[in-house]
C-alpha atoms as a PDB file:
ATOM      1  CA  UNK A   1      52.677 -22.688  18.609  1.00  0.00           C
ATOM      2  CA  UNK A   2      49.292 -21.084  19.525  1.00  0.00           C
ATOM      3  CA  UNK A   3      48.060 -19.544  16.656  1.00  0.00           C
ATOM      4  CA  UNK A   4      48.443 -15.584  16.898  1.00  0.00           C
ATOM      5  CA  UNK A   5      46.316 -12.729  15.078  1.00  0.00           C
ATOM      6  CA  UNK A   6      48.300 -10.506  13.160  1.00  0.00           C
ATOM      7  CA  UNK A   7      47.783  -6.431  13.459  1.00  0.00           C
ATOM      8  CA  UNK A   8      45.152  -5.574  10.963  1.00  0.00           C
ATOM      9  CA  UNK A   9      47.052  -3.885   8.438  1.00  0.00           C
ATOM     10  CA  UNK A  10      46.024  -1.017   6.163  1.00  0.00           C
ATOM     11  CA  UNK A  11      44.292  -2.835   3.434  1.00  0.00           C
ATOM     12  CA  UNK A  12      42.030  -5.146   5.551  1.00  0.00           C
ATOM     13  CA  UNK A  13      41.071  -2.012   7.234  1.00  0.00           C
ATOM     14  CA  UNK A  14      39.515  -0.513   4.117  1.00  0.00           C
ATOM     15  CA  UNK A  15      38.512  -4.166   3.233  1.00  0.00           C
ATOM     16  CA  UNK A  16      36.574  -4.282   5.837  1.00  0.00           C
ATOM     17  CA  UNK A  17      35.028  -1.484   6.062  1.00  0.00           C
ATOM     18  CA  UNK A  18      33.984  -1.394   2.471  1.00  0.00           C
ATOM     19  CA  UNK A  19      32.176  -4.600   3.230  1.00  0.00           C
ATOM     20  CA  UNK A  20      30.324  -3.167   6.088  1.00  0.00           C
ATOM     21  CA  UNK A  21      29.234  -0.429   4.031  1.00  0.00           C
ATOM     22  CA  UNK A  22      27.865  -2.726   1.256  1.00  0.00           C
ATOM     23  CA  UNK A  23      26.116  -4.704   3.585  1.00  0.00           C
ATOM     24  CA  UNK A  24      24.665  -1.586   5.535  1.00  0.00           C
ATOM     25  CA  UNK A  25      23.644  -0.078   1.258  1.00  0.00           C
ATOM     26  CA  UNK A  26      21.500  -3.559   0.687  1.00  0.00           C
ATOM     27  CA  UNK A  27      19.880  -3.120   3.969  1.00  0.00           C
ATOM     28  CA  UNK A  28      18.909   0.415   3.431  1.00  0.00           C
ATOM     29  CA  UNK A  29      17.680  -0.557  -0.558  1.00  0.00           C
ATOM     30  CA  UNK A  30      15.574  -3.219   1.031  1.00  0.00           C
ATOM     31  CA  UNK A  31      13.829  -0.917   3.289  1.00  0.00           C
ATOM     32  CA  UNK A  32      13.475   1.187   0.737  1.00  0.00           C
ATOM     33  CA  UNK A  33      11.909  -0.781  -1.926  1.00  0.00           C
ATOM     34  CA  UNK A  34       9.853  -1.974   0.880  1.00  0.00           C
ATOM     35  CA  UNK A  35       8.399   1.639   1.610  1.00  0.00           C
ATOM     36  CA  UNK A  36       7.952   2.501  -1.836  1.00  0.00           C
ATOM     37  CA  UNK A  37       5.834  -0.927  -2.292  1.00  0.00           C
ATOM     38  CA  UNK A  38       3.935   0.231   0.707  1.00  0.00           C
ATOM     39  CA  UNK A  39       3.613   3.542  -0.597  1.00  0.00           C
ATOM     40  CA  UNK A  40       2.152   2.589  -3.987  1.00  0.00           C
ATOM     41  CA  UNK A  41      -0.158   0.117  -1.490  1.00  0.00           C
ATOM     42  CA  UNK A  42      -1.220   3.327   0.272  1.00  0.00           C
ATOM     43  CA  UNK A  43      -1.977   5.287  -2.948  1.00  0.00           C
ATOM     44  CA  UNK A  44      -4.174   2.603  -4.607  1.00  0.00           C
ATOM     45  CA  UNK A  45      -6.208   2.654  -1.503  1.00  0.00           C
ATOM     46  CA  UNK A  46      -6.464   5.881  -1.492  1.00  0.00           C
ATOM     47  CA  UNK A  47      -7.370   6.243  -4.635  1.00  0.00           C
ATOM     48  CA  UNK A  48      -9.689   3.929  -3.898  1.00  0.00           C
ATOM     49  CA  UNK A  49     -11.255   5.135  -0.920  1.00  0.00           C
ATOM     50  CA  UNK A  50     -11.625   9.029  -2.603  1.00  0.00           C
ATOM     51  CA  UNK A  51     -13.634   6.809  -5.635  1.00  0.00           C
ATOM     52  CA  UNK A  52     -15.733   5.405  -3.214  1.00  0.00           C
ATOM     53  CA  UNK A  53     -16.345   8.659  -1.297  1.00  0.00           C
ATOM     54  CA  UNK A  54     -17.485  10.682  -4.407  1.00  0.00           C
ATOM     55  CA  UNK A  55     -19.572   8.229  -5.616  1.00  0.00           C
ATOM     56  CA  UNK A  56     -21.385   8.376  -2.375  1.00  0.00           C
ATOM     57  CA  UNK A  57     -21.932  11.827  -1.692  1.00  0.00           C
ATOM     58  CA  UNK A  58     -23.324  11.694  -5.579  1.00  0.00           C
ATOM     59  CA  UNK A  59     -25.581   9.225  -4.535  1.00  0.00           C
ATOM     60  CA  UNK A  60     -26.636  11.278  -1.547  1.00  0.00           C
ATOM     61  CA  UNK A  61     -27.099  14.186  -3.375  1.00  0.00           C
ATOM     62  CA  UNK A  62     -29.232  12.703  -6.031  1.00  0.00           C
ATOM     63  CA  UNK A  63     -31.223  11.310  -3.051  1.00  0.00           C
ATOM     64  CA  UNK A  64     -31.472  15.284  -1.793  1.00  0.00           C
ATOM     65  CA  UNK A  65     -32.656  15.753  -5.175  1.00  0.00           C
ATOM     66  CA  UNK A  66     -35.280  13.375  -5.500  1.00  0.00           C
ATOM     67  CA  UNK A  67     -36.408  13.595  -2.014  1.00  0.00           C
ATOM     68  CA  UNK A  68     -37.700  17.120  -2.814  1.00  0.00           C
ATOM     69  CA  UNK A  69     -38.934  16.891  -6.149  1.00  0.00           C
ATOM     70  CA  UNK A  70     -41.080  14.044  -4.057  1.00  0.00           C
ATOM     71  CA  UNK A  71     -42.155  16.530  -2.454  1.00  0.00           C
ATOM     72  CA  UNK A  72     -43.412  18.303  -4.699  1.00  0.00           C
ATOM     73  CA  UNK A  73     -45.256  15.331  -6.068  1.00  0.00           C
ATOM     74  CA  UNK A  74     -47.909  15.406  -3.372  1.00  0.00           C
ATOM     75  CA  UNK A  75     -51.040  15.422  -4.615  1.00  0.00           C
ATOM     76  CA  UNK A  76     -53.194  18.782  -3.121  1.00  0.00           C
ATOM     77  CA  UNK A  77     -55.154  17.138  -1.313  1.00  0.00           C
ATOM     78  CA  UNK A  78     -53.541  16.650   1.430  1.00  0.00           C
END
């Protein structure tokens, strides 16, 4: 005797839907935690990068500044 499905019932119905919803909840948690990793990622290097960027225009500024006090250095006879 071939071997012959049975009608899903009911209860493997829900079974197996509830399964396909767990599986599709760990998928979406995983790419979750993954964007939140890469958004903490992103931060630091932004953080970073504005550190870098205010140090820099400091340094260009206190350039500015002693560029024209040079200035006013030179001797009168020239």
């Amino acid at each position: 005797m071939p071997w012959v499905r049975q009608p899903m019932n009911e209860l493997d119905r829900l079974q197996e839907k509830i399964a396909f919803q767990e599986r599709s909840i760990e998928q979406l948690n995983d790419a979750v935690t993954d964007q939140q990793r890469q958004i903490q990622r992103l931060s630091e290097e932004v953080r970073i990068l504005a550190q870098l960027l205010r140090e820099r225009r400091e340094s260009e500024q206190s350039q500015a500044t002693g560029a024209s006090s040079v200035i006013h250095e030179i001797p009168p006879h020239y």
